[in-house]
Protein backbone atom coordinates (compact mmCIF):
# COMPACT_ATOMS: atom_id res chain seq x y z
CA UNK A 1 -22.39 7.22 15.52
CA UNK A 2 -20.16 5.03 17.50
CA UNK A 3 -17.75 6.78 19.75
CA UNK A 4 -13.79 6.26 18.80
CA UNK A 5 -13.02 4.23 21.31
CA UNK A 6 -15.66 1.56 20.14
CA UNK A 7 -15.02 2.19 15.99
CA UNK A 8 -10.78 1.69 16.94
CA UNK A 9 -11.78 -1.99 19.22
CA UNK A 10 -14.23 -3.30 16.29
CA UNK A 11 -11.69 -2.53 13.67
CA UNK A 12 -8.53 -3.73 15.59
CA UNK A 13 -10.84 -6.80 15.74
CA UNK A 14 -11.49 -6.76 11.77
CA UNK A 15 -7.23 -6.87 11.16
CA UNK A 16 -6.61 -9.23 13.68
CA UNK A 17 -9.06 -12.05 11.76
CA UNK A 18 -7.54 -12.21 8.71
CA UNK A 19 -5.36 -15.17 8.53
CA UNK A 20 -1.46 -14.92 8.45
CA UNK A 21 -1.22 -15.87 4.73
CA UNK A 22 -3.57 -13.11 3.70
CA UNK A 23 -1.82 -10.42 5.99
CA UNK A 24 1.35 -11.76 4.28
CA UNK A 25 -0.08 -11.81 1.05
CA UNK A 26 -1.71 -8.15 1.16
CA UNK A 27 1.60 -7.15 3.08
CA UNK A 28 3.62 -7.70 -0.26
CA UNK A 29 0.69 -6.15 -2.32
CA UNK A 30 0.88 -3.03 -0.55
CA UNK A 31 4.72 -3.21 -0.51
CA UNK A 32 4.95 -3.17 -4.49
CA UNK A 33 2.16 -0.60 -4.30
CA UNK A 34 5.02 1.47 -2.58
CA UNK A 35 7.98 0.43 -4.54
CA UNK A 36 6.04 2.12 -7.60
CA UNK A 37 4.67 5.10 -5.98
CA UNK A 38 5.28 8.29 -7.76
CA UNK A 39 6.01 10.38 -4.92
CA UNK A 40 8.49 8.00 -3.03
CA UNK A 41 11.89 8.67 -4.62
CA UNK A 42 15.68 7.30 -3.17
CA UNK A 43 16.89 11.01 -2.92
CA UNK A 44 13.73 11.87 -0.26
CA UNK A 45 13.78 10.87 3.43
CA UNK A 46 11.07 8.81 3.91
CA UNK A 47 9.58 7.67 7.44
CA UNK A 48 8.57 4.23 7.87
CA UNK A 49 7.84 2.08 10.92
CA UNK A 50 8.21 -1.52 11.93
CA UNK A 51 4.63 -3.07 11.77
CA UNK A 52 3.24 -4.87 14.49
CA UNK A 53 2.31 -8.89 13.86
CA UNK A 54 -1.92 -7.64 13.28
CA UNK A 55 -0.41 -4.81 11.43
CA UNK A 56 0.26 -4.80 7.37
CA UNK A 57 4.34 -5.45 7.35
CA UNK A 58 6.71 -3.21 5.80
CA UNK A 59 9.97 -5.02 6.01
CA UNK A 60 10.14 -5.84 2.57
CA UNK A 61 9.37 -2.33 1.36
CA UNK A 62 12.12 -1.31 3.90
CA UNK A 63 14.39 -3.78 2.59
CA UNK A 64 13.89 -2.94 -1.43
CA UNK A 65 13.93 1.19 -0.26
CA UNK A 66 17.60 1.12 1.48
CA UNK A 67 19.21 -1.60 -0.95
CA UNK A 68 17.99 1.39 -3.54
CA UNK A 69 20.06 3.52 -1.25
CA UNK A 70 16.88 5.19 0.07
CA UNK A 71 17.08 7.65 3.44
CA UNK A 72 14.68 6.41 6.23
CA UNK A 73 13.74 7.24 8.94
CA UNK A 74 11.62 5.37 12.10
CA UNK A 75 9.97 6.51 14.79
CA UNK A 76 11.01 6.90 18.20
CA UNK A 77 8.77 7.38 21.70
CA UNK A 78 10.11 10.57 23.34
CA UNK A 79 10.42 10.74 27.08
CA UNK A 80 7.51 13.54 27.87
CA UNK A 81 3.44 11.79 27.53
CA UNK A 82 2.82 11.44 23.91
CA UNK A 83 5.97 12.53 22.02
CA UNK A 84 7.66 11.34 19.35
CA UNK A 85 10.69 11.97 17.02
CA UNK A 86 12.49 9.92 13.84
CA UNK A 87 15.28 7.89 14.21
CA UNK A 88 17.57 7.71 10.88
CA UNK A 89 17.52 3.66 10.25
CA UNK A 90 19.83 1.63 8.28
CA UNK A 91 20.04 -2.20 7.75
CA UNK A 92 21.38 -4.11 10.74
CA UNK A 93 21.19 -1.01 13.05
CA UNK A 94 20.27 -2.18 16.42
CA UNK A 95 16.91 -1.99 17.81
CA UNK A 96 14.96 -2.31 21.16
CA UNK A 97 11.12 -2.91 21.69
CA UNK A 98 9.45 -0.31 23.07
CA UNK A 99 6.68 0.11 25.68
CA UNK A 100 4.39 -0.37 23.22
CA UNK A 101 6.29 -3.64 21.28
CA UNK A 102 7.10 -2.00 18.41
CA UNK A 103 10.77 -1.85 17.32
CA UNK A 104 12.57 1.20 17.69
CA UNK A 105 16.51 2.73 17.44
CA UNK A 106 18.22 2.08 20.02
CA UNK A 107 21.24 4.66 19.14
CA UNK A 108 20.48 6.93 15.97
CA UNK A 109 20.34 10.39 15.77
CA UNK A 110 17.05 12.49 15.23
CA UNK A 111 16.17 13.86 12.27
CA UNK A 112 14.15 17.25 11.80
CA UNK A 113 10.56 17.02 10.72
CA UNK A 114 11.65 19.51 8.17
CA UNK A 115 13.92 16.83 6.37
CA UNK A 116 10.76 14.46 6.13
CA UNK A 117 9.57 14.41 2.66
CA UNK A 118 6.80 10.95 2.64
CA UNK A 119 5.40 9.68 6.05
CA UNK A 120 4.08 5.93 5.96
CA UNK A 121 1.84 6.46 9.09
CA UNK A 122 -0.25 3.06 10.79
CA UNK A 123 -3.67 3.34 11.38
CA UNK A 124 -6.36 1.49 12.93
CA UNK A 125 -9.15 2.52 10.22
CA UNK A 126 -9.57 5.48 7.54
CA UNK A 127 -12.48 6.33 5.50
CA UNK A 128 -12.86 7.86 1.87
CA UNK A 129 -12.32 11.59 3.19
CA UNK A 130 -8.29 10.23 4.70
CA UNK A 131 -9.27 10.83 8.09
CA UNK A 132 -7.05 8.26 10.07
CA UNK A 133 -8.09 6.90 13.26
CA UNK A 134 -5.62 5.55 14.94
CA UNK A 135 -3.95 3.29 18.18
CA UNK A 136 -5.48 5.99 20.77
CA UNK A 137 -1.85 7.40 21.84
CA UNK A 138 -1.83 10.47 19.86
CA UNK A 139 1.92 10.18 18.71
CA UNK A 140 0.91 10.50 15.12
CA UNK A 141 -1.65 13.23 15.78
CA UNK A 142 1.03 15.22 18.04
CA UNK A 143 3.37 14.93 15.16
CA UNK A 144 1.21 15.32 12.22
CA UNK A 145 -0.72 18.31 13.47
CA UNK A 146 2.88 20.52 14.08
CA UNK A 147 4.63 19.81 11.10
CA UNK A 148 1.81 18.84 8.29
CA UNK A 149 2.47 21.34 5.67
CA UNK A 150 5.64 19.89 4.86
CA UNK A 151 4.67 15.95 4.69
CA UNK A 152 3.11 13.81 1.91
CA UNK A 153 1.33 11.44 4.39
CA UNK A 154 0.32 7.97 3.44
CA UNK A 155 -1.28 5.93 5.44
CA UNK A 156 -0.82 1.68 5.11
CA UNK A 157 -3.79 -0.47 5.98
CA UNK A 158 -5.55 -3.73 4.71
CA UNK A 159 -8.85 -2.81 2.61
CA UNK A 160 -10.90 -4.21 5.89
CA UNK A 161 -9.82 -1.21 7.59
CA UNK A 162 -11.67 1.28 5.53
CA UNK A 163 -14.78 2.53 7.47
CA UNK A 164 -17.84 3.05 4.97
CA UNK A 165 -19.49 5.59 7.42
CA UNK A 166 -17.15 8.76 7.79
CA UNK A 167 -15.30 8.49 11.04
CA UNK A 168 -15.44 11.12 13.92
CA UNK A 169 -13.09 13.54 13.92
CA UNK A 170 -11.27 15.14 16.42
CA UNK A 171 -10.02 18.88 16.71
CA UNK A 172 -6.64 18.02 16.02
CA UNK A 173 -7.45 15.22 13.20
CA UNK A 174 -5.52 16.28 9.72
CA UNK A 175 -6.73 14.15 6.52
CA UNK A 176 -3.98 12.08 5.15
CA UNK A 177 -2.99 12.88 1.55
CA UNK A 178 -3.27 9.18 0.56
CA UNK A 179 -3.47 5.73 1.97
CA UNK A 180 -1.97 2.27 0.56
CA UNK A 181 -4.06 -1.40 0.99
CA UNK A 182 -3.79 -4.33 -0.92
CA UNK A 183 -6.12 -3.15 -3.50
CA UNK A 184 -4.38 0.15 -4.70
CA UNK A 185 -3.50 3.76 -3.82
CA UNK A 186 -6.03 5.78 -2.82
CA UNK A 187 -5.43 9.88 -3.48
CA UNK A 188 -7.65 12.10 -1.20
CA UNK A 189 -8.72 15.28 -2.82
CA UNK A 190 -6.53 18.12 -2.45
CA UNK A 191 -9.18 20.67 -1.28
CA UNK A 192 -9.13 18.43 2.31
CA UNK A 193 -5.58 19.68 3.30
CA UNK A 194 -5.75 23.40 2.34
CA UNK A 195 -6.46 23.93 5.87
């Protein structure tokens, strides 16, 4: 089996060949996928990110949620190694790249993971049992692995991403409940989070 680090480098190579218009072009796909998902609702507090150029984009999902009147929230990098908290986001709000070149809040205040009711999370690859692997920093993992119970995770990836062997997992992995591509929702079975 090939370690993380090499599965994570072949598959960031897999997202980064497909052409723009089929990125944009799944991007939407996905984004409808999300409009008419049964467990995303205007009166939750969803977390969302801003997608990276290689990355499947949510801005139009973003857009649709908060002209709905929809609660988000986005991630923020935290000042200790590998923490993270969520930033309530509204249209127009400004934001600042982080270290990492992904846009964040530049002045918003945190909201408790307990108030978190859907989490779109990125990922690198997945595989048909929801484990995510993901960019290698661990903000997701630090996140996920304290305040699971509560959060219907989802992850959002192009088909291309899905590994066909299971992918390694680490102690502090937790399946995702679902994850979003171009070609559908996919619903993991239930018996993989009653951990």
């Amino acid at each position: 089996m090939p370690t993380r680090a090499v599965l994570r480098r072949h598959f960031r190579q897999v997202r980064e060949a497909l052409v723009e218009p089929v990125r944009r072009d799944a991007s939407l796909i996905i984004c409808e996928h999300l409009a008419n998902h049964p467990r995303i609702h205007v009166g939750q507090t969803i977390a969302a990110y801003f997608a990276l150029p290689n990355e499947a984009n949510l801005a139009p999902w973003i857009a649709h949620h908060l002209d709905l009147g929809g609660d988000l929230v986005v991630p923020q990098l935290g000042t200790s190694q590998g923490s993270m908290s969520f930033r309530h986001y509204c249209e127009g709000m400004p934001l600042r790249t982080n270290k990492f070149g992904i846009k964040e809040p530049v002045d918003s205040p945190a909201m408790s993971a307990g108030d978190i009711d859907v989490m779109l999370v990125p990922l690198v690859a997945y595989d048909r049992a929801g484990t995510r692997l993901g960019m290698g920093g661990g903000y997701y993992d630090r996140f996920l692995a304290q305040n699971y119970a509560q959060i219907y995770t989802i992850g959002i990836a192009f088909a291309c991403q899905q590994s066909a062997p299971l992918l390694p997992k680490a102690a502090w992995d937790v399946p995702l409940h679902a994850v979003a591509t171009e070609k559908g929702v996919v619903e993991f079975d239930d018996s993989l989070h009653s951990s």
